[in-house]
PDB file of N, CA and C in Angstrom:
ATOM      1  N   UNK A   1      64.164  92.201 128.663  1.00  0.00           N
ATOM      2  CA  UNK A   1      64.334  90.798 128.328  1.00  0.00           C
ATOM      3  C   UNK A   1      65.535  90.252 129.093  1.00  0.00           C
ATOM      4  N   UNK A   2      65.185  88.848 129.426  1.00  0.00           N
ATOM      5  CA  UNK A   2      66.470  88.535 129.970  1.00  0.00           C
ATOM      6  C   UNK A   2      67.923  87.748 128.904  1.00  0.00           C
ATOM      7  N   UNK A   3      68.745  87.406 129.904  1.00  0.00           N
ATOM      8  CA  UNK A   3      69.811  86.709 129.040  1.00  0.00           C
ATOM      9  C   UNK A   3      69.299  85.696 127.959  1.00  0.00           C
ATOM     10  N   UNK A   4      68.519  84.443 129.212  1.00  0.00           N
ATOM     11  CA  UNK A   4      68.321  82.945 128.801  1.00  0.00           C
ATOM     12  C   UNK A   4      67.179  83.177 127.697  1.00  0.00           C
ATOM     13  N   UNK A   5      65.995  83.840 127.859  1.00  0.00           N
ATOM     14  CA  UNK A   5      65.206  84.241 127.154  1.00  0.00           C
ATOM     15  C   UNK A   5      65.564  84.340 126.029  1.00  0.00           C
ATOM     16  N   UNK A   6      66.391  85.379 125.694  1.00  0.00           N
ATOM     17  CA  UNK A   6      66.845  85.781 124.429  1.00  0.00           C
ATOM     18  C   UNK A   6      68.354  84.963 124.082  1.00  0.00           C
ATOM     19  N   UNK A   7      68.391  83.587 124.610  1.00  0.00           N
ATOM     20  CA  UNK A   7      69.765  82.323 124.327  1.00  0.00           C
ATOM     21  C   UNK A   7      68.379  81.599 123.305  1.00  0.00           C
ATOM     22  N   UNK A   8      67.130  81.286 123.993  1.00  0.00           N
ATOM     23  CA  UNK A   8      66.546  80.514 123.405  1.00  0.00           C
ATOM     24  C   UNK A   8      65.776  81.032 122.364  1.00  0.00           C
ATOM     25  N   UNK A   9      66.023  82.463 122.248  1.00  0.00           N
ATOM     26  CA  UNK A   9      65.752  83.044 120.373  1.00  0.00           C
ATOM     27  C   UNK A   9      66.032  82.768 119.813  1.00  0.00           C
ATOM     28  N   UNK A  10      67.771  83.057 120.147  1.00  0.00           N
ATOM     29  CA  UNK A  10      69.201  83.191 119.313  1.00  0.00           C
ATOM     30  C   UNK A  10      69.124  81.530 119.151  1.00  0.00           C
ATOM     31  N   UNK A  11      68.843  80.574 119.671  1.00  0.00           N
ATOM     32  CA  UNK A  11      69.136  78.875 118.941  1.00  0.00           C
ATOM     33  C   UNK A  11      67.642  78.510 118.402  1.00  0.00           C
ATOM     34  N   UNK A  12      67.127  79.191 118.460  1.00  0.00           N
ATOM     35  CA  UNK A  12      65.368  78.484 117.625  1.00  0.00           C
ATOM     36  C   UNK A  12      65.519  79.399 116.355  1.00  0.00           C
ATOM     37  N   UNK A  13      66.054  80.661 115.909  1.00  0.00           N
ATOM     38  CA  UNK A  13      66.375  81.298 115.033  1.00  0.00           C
ATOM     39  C   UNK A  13      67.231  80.446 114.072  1.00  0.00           C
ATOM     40  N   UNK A  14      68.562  80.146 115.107  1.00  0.00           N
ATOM     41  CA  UNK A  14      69.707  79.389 114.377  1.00  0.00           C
ATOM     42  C   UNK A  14      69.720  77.611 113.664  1.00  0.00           C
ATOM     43  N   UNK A  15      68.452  77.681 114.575  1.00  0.00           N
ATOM     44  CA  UNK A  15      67.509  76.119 114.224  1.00  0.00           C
ATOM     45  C   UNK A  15      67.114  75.965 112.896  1.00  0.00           C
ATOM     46  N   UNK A  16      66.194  77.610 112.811  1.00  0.00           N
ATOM     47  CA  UNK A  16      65.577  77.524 111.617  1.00  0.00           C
ATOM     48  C   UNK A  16      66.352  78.101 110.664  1.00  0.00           C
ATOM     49  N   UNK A  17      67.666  78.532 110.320  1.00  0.00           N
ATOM     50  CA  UNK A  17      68.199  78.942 109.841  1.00  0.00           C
ATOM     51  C   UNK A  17      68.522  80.394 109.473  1.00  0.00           C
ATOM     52  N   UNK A  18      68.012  80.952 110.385  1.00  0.00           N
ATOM     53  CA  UNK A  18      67.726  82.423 110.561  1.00  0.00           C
ATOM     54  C   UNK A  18      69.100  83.353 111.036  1.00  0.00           C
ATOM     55  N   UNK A  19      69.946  82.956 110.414  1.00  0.00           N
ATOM     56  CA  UNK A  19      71.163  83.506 111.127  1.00  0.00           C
ATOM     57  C   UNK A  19      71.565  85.043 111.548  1.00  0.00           C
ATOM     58  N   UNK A  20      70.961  85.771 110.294  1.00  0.00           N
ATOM     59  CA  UNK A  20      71.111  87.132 110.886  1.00  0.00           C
ATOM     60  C   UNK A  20      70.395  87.411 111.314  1.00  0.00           C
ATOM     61  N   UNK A  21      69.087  87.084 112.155  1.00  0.00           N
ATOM     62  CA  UNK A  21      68.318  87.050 113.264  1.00  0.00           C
ATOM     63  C   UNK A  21      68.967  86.643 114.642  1.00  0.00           C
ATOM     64  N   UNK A  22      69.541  85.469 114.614  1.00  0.00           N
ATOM     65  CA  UNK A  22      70.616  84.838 115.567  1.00  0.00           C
ATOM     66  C   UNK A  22      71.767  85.805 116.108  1.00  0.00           C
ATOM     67  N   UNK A  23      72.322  86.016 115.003  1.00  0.00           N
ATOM     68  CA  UNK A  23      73.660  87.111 114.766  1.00  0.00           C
ATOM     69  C   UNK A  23      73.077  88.373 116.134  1.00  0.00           C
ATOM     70  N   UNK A  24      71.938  89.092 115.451  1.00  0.00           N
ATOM     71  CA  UNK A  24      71.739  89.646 116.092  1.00  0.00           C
ATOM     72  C   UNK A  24      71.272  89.570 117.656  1.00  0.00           C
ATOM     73  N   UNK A  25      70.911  88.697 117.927  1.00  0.00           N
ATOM     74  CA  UNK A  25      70.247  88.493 119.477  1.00  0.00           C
ATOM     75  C   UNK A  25      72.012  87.827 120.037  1.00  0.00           C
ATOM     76  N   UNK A  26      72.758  87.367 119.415  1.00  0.00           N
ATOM     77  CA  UNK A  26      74.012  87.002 120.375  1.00  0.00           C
ATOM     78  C   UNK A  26      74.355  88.689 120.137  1.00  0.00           C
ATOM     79  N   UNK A  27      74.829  89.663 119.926  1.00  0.00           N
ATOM     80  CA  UNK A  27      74.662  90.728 119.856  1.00  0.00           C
ATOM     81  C   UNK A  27      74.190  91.371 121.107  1.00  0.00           C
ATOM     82  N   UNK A  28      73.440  91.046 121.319  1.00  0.00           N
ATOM     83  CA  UNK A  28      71.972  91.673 122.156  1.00  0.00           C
ATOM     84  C   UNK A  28      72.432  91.220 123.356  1.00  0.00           C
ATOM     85  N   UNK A  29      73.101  89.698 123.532  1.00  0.00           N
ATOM     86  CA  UNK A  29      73.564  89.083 125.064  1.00  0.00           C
ATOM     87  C   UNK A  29      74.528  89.584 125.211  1.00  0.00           C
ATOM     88  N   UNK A  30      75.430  89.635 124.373  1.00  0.00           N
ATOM     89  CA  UNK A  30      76.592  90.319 124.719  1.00  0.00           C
ATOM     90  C   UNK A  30      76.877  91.570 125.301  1.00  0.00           C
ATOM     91  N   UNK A  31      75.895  92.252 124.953  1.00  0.00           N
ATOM     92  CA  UNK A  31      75.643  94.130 125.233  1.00  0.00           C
ATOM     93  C   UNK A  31      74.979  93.553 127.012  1.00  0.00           C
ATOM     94  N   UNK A  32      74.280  92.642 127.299  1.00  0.00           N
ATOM     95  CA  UNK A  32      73.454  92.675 128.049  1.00  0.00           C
ATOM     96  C   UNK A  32      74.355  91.956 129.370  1.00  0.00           C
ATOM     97  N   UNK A  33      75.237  91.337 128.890  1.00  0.00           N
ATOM     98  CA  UNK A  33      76.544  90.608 129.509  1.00  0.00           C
ATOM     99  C   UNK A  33      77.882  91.349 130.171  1.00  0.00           C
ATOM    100  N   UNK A  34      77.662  92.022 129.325  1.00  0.00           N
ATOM    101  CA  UNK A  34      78.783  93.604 129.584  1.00  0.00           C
ATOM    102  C   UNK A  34      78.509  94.482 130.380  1.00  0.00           C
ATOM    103  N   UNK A  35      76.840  94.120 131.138  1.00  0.00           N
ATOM    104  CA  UNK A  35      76.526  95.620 131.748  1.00  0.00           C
ATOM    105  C   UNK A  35      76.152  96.446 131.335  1.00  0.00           C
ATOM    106  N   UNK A  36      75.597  96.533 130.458  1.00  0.00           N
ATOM    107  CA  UNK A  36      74.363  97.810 129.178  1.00  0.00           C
ATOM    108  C   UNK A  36      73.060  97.421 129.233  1.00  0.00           C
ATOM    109  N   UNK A  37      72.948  98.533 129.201  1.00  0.00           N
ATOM    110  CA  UNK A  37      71.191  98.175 129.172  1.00  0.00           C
ATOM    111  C   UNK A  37      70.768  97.813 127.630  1.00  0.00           C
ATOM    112  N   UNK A  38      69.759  97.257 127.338  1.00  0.00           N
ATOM    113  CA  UNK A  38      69.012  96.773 126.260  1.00  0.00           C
ATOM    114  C   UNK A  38      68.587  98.098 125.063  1.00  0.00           C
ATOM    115  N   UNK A  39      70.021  97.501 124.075  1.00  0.00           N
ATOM    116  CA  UNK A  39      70.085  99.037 123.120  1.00  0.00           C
ATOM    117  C   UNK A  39      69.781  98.543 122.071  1.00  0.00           C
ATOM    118  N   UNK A  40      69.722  99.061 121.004  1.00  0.00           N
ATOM    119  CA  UNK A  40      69.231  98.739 119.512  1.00  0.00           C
ATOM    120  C   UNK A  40      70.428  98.872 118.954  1.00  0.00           C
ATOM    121  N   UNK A  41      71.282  97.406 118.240  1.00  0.00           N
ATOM    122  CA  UNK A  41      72.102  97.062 118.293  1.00  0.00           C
ATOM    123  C   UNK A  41      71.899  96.472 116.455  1.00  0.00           C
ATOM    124  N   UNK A  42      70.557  97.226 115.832  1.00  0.00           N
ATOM    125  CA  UNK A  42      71.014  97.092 114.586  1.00  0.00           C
ATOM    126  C   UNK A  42      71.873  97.963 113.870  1.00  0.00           C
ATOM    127  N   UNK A  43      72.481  99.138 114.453  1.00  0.00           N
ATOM    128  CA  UNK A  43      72.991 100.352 113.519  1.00  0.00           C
ATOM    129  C   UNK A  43      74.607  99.271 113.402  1.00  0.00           C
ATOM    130  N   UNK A  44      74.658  98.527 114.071  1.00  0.00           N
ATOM    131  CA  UNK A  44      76.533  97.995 114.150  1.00  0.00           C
ATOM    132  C   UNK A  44      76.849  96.916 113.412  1.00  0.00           C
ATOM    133  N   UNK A  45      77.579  96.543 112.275  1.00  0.00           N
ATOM    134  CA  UNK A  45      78.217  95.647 112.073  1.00  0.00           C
ATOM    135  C   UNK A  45      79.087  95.160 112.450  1.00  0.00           C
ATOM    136  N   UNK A  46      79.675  93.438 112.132  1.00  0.00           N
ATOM    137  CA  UNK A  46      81.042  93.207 112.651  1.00  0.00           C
ATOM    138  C   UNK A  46      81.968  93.641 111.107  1.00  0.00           C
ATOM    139  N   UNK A  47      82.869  93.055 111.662  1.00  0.00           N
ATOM    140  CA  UNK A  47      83.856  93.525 111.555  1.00  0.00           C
ATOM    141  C   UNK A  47      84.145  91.916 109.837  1.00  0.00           C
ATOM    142  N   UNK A  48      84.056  92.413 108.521  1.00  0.00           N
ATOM    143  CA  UNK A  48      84.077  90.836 107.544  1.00  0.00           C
ATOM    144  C   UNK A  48      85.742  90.458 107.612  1.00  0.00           C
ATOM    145  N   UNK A  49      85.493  89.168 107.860  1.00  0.00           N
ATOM    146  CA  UNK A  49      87.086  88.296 108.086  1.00  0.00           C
ATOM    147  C   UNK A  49      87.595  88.843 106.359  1.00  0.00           C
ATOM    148  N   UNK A  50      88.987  89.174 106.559  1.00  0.00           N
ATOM    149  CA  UNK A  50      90.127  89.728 105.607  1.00  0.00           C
ATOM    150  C   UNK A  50      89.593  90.707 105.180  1.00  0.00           C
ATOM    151  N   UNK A  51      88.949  91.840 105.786  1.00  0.00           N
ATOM    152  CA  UNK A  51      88.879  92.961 105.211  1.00  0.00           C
ATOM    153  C   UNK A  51      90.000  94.178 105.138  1.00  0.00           C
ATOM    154  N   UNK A  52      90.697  93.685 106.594  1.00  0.00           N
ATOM    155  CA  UNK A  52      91.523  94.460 107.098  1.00  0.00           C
ATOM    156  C   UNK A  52      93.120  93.768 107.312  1.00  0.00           C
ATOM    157  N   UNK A  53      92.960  92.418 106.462  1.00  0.00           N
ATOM    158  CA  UNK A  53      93.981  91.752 106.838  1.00  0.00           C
ATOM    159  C   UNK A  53      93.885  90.074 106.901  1.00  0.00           C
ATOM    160  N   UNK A  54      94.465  89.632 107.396  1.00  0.00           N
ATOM    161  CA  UNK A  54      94.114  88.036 107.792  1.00  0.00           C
ATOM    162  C   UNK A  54      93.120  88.203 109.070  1.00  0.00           C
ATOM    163  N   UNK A  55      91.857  88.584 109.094  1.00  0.00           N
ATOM    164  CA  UNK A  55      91.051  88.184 109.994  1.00  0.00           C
ATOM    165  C   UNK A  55      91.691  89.073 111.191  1.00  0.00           C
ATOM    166  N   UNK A  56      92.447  90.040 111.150  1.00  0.00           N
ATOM    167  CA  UNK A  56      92.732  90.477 111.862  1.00  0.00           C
ATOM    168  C   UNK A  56      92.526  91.976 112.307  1.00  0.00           C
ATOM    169  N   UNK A  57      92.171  93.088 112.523  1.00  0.00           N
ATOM    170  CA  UNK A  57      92.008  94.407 113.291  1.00  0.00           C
ATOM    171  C   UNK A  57      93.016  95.076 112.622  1.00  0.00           C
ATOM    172  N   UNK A  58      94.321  94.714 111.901  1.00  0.00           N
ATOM    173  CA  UNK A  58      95.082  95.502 111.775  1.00  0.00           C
ATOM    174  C   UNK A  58      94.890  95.746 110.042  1.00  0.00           C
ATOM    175  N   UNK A  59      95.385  97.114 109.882  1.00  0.00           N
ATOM    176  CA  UNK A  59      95.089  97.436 108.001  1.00  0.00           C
ATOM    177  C   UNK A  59      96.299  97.143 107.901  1.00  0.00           C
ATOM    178  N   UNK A  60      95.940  96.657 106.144  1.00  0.00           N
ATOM    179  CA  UNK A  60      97.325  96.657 105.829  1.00  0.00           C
ATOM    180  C   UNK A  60      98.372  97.614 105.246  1.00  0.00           C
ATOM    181  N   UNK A  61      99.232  97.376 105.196  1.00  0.00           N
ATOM    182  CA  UNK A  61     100.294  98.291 105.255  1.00  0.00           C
ATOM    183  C   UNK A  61     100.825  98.456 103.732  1.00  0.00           C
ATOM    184  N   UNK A  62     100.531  99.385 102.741  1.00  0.00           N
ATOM    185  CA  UNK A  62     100.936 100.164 101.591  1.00  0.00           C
ATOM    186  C   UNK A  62     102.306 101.172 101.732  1.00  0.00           C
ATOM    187  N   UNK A  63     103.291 100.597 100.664  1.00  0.00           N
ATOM    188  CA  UNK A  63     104.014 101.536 100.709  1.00  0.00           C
ATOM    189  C   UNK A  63     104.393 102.919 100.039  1.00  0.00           C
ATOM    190  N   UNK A  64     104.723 104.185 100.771  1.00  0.00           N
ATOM    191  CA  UNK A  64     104.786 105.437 100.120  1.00  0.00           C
ATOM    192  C   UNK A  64     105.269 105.371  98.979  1.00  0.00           C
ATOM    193  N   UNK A  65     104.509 105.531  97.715  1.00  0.00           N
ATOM    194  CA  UNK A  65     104.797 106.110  96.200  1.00  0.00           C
ATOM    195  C   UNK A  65     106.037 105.963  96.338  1.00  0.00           C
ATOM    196  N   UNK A  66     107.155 105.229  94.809  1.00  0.00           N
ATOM    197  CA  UNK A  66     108.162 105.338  94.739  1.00  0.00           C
ATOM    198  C   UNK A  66     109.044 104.432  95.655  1.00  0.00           C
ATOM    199  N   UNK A  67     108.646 104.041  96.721  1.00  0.00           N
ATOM    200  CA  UNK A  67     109.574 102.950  97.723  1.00  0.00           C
ATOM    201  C   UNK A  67     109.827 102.153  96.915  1.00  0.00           C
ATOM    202  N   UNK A  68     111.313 101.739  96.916  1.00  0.00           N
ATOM    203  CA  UNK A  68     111.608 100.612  96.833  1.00  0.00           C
ATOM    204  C   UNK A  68     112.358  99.437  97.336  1.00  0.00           C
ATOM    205  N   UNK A  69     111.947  98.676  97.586  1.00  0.00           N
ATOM    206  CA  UNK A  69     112.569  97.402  98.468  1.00  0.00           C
ATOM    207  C   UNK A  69     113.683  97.323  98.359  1.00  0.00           C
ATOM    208  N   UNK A  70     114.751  97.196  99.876  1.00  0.00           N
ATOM    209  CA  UNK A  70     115.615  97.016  99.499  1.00  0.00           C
ATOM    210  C   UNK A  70     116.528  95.669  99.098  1.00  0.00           C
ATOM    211  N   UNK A  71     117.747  95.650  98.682  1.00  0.00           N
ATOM    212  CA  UNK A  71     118.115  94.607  98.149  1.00  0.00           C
ATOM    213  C   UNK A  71     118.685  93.370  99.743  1.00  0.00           C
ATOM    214  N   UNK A  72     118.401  92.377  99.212  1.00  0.00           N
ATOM    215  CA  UNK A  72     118.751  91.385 100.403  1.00  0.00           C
ATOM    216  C   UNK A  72     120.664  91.169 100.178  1.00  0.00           C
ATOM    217  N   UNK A  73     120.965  91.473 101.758  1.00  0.00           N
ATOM    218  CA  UNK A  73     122.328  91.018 101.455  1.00  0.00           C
ATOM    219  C   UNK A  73     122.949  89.483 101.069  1.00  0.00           C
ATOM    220  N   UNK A  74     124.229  89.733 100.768  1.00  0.00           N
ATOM    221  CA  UNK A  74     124.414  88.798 100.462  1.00  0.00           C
ATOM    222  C   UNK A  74     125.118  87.839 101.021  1.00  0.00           C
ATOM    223  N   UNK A  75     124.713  86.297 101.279  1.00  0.00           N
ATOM    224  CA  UNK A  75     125.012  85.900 102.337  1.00  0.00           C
ATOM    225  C   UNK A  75     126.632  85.561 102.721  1.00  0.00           C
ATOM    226  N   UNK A  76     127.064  85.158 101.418  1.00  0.00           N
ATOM    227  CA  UNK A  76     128.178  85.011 101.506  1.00  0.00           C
ATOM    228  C   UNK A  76     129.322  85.990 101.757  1.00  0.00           C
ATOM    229  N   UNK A  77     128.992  86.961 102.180  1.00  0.00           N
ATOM    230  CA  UNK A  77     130.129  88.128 102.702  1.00  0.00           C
ATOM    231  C   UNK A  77     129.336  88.148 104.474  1.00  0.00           C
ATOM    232  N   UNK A  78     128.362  87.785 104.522  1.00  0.00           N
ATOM    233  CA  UNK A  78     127.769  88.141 105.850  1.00  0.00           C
ATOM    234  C   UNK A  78     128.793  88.042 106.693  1.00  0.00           C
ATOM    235  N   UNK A  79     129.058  89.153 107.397  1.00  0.00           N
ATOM    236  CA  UNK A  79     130.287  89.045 108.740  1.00  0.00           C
ATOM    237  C   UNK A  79     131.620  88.969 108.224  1.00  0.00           C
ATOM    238  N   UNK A  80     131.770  89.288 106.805  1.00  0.00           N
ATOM    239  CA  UNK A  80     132.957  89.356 106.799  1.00  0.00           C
ATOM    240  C   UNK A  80     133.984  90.467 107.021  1.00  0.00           C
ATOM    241  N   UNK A  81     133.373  91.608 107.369  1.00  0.00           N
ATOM    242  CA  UNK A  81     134.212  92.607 107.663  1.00  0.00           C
ATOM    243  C   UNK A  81     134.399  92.230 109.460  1.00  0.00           C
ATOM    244  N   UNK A  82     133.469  91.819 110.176  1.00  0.00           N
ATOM    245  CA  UNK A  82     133.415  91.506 112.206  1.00  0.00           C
ATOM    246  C   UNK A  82     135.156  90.199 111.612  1.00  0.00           C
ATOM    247  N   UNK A  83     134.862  89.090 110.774  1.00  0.00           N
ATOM    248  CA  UNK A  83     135.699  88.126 110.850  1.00  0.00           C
ATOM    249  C   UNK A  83     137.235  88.805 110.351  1.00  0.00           C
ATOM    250  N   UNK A  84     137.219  89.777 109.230  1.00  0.00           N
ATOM    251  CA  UNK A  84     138.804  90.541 109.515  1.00  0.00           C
ATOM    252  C   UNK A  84     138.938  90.904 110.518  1.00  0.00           C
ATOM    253  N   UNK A  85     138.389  91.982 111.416  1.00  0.00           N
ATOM    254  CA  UNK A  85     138.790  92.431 112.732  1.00  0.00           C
ATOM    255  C   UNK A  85     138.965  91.745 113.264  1.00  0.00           C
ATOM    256  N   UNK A  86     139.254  90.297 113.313  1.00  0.00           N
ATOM    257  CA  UNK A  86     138.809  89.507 114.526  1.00  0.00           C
ATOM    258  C   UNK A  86     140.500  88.761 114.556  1.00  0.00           C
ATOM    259  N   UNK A  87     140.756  89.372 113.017  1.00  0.00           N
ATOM    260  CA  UNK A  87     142.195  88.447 112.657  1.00  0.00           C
ATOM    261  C   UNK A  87     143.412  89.139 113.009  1.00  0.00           C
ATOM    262  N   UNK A  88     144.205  88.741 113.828  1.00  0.00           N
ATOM    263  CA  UNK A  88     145.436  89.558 114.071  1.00  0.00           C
ATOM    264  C   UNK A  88     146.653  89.571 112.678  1.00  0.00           C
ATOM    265  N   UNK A  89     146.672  90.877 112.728  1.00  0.00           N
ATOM    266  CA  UNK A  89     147.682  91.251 111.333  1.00  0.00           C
ATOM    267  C   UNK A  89     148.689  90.755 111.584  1.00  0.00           C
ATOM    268  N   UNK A  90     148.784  90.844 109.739  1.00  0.00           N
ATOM    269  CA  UNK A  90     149.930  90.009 109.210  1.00  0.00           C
ATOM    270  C   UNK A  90     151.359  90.590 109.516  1.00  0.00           C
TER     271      UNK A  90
END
């Protein structure tokens, strides 16, 4: 089958509302777009938005049993030990 052939599946599918019919034949161009020959491209799912994150590839990140966060400093000393050094003694 060719590309265009199987463009005008994938939008007469998507016409009729046939989406995971659609789904699959953009699937099918894509493999066929890449340089592959014409494979059976039902064994693959994508990938469901926030499964792994915000829509993103990466898992999320759990922390080891027992961690605990540490405390935020506090701002009002921030730099105050750099600002003594900085003061010539009394």
């Amino acid at each position: 089958m060719d590309i265009e052939n199987l463009r005008r599946q994938m939008e007469a599918a998507a016409a009729a509302m046939d989406f995971e019919t659609a789904g699959k034949l953009r699937d099918q161009i894509s493999v066929l777009r890449g340089g592959g020959e014409s494979t059976d491209t039902s064994g693959l799912t994508r990938q469901q938005p926030g499964a792994m994150g915000l829509g993103t590839s990466q898992q999320r990140m759990t922390p080891p049993s027992g961690w605990v966060k540490p405390k935020k400093p506090d701002p009002m000393t921030k730099g105050a030990q750099a600002v003594a050094l900085l003061r010539p003694p009394p």
